[in-house]
PDB file of N, CA and C in Angstrom:
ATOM      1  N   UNK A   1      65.011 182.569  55.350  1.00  0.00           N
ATOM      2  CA  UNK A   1      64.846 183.145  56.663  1.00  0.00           C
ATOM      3  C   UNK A   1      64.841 184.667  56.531  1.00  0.00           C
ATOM      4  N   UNK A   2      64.029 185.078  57.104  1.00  0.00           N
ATOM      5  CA  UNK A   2      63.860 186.724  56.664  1.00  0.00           C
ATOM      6  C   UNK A   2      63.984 187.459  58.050  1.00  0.00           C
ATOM      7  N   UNK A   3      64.737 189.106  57.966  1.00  0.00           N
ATOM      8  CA  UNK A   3      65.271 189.612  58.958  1.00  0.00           C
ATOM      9  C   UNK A   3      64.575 189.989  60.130  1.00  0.00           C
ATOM     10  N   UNK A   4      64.945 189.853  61.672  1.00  0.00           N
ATOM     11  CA  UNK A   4      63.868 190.009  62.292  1.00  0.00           C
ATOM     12  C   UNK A   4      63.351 191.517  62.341  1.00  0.00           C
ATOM     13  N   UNK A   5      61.819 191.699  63.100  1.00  0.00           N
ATOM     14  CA  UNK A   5      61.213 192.817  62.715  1.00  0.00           C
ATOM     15  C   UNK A   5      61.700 194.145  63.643  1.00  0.00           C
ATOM     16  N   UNK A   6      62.436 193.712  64.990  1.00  0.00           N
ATOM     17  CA  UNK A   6      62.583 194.608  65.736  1.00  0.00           C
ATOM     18  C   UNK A   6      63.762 195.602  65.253  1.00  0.00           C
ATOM     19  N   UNK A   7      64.589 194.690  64.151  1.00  0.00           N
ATOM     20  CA  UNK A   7      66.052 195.376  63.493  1.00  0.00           C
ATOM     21  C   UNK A   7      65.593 196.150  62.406  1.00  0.00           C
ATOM     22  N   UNK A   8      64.669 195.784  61.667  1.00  0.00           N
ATOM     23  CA  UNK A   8      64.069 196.771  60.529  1.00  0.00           C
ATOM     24  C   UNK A   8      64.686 196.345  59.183  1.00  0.00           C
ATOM     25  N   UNK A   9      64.431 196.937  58.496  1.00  0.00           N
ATOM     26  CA  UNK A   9      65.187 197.051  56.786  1.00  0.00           C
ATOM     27  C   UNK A   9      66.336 197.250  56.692  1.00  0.00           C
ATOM     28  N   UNK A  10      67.316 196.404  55.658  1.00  0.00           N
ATOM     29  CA  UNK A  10      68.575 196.711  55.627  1.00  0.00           C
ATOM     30  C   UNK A  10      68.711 197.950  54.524  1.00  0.00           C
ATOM     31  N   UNK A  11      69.500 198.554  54.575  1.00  0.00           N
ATOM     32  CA  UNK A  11      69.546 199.863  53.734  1.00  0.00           C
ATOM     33  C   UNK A  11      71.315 199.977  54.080  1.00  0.00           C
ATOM     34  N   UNK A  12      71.500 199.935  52.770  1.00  0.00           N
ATOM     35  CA  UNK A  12      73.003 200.806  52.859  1.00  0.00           C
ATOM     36  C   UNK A  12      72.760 202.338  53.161  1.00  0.00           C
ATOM     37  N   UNK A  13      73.803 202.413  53.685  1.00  0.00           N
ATOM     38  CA  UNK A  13      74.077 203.876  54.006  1.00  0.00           C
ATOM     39  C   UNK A  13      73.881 205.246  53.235  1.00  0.00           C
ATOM     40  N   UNK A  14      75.072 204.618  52.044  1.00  0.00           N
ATOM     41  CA  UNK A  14      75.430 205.480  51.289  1.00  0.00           C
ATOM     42  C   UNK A  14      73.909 205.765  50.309  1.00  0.00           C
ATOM     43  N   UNK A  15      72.794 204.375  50.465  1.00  0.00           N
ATOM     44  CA  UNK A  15      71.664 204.955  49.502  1.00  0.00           C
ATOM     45  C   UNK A  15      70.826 206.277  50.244  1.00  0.00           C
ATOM     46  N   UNK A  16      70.972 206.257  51.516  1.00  0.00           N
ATOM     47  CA  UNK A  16      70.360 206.925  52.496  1.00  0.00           C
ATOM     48  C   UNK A  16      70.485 208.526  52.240  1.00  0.00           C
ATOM     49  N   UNK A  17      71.886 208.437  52.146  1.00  0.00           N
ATOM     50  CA  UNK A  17      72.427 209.702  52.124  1.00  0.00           C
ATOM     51  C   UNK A  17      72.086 210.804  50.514  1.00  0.00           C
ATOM     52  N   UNK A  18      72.278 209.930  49.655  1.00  0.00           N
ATOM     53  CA  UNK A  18      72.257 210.465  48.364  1.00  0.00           C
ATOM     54  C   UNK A  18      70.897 210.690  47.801  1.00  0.00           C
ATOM     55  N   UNK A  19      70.568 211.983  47.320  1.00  0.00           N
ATOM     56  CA  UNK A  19      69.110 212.388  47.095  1.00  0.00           C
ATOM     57  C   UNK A  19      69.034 212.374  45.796  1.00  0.00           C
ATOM     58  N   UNK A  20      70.214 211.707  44.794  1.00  0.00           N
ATOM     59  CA  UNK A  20      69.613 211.952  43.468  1.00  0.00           C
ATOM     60  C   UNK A  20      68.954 210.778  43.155  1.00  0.00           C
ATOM     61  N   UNK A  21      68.825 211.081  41.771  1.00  0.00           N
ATOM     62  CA  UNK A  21      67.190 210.333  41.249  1.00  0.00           C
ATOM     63  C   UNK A  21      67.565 209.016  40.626  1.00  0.00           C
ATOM     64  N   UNK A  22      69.100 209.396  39.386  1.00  0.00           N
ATOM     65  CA  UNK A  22      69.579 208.080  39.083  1.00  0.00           C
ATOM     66  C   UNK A  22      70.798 207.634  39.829  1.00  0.00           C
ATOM     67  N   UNK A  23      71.070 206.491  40.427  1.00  0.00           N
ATOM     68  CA  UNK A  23      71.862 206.011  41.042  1.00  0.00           C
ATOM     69  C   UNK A  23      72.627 204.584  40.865  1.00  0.00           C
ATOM     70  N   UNK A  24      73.663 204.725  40.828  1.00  0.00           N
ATOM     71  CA  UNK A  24      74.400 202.939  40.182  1.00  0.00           C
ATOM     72  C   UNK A  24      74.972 202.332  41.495  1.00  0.00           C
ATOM     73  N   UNK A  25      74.437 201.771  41.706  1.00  0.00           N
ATOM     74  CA  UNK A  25      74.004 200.540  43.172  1.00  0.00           C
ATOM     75  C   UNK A  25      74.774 199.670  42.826  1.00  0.00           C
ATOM     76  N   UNK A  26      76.126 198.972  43.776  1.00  0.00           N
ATOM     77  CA  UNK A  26      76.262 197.981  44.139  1.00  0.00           C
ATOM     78  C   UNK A  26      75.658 196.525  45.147  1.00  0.00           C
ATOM     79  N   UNK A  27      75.205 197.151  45.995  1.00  0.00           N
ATOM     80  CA  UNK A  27      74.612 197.060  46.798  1.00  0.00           C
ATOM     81  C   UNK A  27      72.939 195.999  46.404  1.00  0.00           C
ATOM     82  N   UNK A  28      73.394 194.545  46.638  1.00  0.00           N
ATOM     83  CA  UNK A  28      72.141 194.199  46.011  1.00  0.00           C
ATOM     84  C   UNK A  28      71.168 193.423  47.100  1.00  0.00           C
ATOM     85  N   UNK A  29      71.623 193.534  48.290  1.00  0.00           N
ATOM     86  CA  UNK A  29      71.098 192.923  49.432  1.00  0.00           C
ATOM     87  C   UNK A  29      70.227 194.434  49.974  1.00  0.00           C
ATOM     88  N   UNK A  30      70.070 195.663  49.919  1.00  0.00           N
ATOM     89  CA  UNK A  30      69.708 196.677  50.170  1.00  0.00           C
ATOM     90  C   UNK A  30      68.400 196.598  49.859  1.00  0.00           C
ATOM     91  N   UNK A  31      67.259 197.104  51.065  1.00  0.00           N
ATOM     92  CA  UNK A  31      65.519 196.500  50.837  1.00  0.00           C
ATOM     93  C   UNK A  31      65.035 198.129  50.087  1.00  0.00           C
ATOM     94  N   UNK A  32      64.173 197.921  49.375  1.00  0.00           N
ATOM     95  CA  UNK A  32      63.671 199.146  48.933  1.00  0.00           C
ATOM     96  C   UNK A  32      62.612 199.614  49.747  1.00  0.00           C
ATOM     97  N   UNK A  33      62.951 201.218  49.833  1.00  0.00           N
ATOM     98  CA  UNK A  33      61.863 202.109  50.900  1.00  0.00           C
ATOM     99  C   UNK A  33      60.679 202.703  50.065  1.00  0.00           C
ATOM    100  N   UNK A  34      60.141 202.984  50.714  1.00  0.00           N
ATOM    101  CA  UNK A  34      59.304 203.756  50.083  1.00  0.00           C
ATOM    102  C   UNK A  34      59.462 205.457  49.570  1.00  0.00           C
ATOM    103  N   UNK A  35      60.929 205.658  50.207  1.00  0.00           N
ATOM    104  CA  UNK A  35      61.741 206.951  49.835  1.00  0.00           C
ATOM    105  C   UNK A  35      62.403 206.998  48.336  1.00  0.00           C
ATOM    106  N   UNK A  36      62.099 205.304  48.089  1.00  0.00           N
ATOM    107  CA  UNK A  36      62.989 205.423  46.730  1.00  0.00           C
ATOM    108  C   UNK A  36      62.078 205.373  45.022  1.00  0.00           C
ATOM    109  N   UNK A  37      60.555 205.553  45.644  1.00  0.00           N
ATOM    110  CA  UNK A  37      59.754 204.946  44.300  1.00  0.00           C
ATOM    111  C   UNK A  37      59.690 206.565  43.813  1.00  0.00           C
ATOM    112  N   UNK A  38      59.756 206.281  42.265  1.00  0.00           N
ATOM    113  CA  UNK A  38      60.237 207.456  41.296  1.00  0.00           C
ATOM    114  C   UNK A  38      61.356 207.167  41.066  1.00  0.00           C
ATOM    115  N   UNK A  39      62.607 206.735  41.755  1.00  0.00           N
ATOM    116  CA  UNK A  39      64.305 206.703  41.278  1.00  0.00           C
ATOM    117  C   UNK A  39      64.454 205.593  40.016  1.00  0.00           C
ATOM    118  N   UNK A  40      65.656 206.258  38.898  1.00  0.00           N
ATOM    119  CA  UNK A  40      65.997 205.181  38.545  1.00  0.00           C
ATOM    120  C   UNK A  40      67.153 205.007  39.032  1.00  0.00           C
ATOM    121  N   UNK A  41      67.373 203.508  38.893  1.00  0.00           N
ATOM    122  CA  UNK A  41      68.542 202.776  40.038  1.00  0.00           C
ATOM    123  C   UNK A  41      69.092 201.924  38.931  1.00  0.00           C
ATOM    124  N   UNK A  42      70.063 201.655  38.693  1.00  0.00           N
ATOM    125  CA  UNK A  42      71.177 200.800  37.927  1.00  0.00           C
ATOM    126  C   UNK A  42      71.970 199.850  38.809  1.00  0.00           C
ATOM    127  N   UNK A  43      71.424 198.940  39.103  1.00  0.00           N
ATOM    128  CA  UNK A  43      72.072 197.244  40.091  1.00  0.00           C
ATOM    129  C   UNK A  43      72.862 196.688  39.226  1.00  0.00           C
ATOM    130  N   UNK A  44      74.388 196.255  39.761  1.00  0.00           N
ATOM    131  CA  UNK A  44      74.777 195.954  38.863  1.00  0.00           C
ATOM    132  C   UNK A  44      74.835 194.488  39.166  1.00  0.00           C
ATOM    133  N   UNK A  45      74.892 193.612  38.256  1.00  0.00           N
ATOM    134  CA  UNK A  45      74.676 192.313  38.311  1.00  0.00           C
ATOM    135  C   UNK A  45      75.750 191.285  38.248  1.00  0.00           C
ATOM    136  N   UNK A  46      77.283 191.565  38.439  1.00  0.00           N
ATOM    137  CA  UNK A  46      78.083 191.148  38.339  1.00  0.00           C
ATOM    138  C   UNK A  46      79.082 191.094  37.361  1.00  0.00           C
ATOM    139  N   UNK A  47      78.548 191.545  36.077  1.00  0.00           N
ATOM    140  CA  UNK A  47      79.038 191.949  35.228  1.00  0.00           C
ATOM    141  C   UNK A  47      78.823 192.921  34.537  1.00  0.00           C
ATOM    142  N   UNK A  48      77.750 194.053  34.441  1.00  0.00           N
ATOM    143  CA  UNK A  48      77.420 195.232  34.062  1.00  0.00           C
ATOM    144  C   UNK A  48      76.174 195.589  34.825  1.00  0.00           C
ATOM    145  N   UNK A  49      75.637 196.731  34.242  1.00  0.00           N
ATOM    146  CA  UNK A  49      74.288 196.862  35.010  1.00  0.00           C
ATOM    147  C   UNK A  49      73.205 197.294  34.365  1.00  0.00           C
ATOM    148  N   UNK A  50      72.070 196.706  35.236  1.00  0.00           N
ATOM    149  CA  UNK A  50      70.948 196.914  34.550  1.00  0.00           C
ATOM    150  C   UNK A  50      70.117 197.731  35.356  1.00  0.00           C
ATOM    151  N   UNK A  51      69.588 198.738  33.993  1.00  0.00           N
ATOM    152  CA  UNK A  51      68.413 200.010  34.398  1.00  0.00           C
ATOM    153  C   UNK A  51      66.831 199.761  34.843  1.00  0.00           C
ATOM    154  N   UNK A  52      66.831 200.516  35.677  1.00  0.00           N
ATOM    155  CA  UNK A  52      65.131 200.109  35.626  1.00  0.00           C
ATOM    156  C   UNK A  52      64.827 201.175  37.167  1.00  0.00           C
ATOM    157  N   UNK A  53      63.662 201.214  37.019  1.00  0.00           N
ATOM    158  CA  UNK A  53      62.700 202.439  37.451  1.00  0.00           C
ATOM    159  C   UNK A  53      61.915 201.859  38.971  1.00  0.00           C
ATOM    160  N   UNK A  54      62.411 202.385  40.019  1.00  0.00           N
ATOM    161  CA  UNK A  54      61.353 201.870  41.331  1.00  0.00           C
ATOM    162  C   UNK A  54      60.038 202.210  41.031  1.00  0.00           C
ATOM    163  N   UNK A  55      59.085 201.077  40.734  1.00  0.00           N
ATOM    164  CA  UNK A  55      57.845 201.603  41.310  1.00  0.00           C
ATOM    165  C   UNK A  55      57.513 200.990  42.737  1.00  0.00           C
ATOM    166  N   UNK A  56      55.986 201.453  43.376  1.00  0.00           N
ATOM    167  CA  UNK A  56      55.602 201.336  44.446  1.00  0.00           C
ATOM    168  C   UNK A  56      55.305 199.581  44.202  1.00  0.00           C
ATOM    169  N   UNK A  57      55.377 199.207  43.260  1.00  0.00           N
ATOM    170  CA  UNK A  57      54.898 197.118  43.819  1.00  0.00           C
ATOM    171  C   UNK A  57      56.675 196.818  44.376  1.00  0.00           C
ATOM    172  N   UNK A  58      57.872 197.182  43.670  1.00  0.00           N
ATOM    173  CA  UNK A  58      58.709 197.083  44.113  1.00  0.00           C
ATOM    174  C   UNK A  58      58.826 196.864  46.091  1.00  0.00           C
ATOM    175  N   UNK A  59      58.721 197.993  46.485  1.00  0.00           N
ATOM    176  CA  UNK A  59      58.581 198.635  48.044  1.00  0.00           C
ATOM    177  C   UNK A  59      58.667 197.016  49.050  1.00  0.00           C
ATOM    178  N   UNK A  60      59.508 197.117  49.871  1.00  0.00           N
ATOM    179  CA  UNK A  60      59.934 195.469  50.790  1.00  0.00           C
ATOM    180  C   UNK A  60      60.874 194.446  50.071  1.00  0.00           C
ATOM    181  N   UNK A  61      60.882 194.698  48.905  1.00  0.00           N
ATOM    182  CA  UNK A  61      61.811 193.654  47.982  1.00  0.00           C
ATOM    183  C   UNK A  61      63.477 194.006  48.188  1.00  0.00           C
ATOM    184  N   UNK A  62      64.221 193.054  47.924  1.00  0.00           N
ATOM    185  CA  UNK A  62      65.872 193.374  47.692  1.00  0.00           C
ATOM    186  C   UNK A  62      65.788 193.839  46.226  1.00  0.00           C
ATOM    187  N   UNK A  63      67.097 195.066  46.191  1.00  0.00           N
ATOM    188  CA  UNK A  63      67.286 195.416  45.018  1.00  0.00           C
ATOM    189  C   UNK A  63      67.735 194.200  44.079  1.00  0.00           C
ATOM    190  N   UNK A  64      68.396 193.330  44.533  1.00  0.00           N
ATOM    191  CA  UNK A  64      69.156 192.321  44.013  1.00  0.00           C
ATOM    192  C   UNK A  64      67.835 191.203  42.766  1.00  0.00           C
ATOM    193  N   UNK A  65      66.621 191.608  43.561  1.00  0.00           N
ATOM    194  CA  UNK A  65      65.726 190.515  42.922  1.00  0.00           C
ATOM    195  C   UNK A  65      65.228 191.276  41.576  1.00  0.00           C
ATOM    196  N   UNK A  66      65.582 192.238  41.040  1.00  0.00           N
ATOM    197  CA  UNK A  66      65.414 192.790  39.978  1.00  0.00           C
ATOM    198  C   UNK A  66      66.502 192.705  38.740  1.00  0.00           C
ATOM    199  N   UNK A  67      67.604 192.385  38.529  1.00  0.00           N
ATOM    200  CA  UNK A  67      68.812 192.708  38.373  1.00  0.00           C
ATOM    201  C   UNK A  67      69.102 190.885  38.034  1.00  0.00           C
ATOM    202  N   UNK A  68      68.834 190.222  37.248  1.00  0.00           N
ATOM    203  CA  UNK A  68      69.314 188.911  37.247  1.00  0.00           C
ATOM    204  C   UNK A  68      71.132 188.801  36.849  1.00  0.00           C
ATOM    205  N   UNK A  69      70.846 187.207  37.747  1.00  0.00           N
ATOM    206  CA  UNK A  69      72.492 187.263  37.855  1.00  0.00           C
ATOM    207  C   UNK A  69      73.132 185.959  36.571  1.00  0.00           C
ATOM    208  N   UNK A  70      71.540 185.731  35.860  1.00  0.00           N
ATOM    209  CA  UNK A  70      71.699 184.119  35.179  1.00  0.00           C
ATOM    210  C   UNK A  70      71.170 184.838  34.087  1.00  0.00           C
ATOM    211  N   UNK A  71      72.237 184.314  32.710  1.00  0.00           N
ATOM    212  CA  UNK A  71      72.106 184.289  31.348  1.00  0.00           C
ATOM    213  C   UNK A  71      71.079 183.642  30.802  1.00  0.00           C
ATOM    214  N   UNK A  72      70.267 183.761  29.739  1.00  0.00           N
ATOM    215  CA  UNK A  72      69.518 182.562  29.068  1.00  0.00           C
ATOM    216  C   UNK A  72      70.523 181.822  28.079  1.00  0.00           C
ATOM    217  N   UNK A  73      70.395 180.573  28.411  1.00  0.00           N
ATOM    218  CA  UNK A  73      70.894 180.066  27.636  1.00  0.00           C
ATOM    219  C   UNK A  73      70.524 179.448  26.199  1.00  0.00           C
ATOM    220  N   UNK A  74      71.706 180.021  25.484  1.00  0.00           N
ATOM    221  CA  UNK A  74      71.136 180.016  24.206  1.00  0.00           C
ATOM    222  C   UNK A  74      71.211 178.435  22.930  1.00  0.00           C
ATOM    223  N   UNK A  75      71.767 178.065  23.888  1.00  0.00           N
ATOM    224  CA  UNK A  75      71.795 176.323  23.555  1.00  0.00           C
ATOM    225  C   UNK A  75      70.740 175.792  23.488  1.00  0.00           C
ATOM    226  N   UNK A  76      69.394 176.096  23.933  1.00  0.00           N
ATOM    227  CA  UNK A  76      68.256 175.665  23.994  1.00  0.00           C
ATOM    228  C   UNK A  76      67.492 175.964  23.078  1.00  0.00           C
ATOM    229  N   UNK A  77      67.540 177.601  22.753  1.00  0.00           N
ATOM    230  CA  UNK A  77      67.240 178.241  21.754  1.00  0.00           C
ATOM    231  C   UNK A  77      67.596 177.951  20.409  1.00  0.00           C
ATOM    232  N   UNK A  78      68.967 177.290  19.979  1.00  0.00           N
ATOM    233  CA  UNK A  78      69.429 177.106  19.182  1.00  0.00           C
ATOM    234  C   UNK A  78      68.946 175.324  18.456  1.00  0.00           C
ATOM    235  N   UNK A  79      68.867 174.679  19.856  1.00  0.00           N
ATOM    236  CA  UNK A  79      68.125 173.034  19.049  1.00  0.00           C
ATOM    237  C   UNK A  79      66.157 173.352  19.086  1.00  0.00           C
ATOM    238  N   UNK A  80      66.046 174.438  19.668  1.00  0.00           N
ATOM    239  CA  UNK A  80      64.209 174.503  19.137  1.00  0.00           C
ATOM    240  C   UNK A  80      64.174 174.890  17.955  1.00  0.00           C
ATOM    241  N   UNK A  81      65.407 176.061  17.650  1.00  0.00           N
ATOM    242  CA  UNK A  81      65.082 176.142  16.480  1.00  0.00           C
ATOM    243  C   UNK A  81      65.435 175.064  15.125  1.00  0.00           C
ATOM    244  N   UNK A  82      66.473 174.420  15.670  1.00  0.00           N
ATOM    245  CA  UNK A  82      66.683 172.940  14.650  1.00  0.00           C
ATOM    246  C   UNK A  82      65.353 172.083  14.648  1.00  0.00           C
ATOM    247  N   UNK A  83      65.086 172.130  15.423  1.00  0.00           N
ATOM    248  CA  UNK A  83      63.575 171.450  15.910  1.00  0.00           C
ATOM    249  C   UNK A  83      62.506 171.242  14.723  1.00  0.00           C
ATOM    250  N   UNK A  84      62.345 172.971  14.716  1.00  0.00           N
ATOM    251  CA  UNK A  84      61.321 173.316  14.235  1.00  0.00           C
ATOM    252  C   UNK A  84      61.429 173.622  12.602  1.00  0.00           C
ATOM    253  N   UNK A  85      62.558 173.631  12.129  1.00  0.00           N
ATOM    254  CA  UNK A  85      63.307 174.042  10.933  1.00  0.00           C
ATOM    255  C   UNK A  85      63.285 171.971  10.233  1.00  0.00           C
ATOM    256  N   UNK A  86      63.680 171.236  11.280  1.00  0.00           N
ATOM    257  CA  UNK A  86      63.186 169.826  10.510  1.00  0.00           C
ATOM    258  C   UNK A  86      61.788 169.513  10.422  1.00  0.00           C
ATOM    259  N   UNK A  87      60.956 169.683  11.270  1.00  0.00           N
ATOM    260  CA  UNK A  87      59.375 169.570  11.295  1.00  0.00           C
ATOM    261  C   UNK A  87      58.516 170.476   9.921  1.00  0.00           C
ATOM    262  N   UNK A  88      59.445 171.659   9.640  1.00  0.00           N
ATOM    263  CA  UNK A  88      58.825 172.250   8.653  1.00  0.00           C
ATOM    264  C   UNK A  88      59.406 171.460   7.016  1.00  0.00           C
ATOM    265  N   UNK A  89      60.557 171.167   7.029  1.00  0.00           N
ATOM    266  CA  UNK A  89      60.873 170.500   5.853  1.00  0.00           C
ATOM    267  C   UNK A  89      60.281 169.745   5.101  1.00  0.00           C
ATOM    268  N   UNK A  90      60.152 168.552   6.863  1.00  0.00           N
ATOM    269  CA  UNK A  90      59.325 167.242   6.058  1.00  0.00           C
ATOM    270  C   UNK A  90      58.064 167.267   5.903  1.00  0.00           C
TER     271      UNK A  90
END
């Protein structure tokens, strides 16, 4: 369900206010403006944070959808490679 149009974009405050360029964002529900392409922004993801650069395809998105909150798991990675390590043997 997406926010209605007469309320506008959610924007924290505090991004509003602050004019510098790199910025470490909690804030992951916050929509990106078009005031913010050029910034780099650091979202943090629940456990550290990750860097990365607004461009203009960004612009209407949540910061949050950049910034994953899910590990790869490496259990998967680990039996392809058994996988492929018996297929080459025989």
């Amino acid at each position: 369900m997406s926010r209605s149009i007469w309320k506008g974009p959610f924007v924290e405050a505090s991004l509003l206010k602050s004019t510098k360029i790199s910025r470490k964002v909690w804030s992951r529900r916050s929509c990106i403006l078009p005031q913010f392409v050029g910034c780099v922004t650091q979202i943090h993801n629940g456990r550290f944070f990750v860097r990365f650069k607004i461009t203009e395809e960004m612009v209407g998105h949540k910061l949050g959808e950049f910034a994953s909150t899910r590990k790869t798991s490496s259990v998967r990675k680990n039996s392809l490679t058994k996988r492929l390590t018996k297929t080459k043997k025989a």
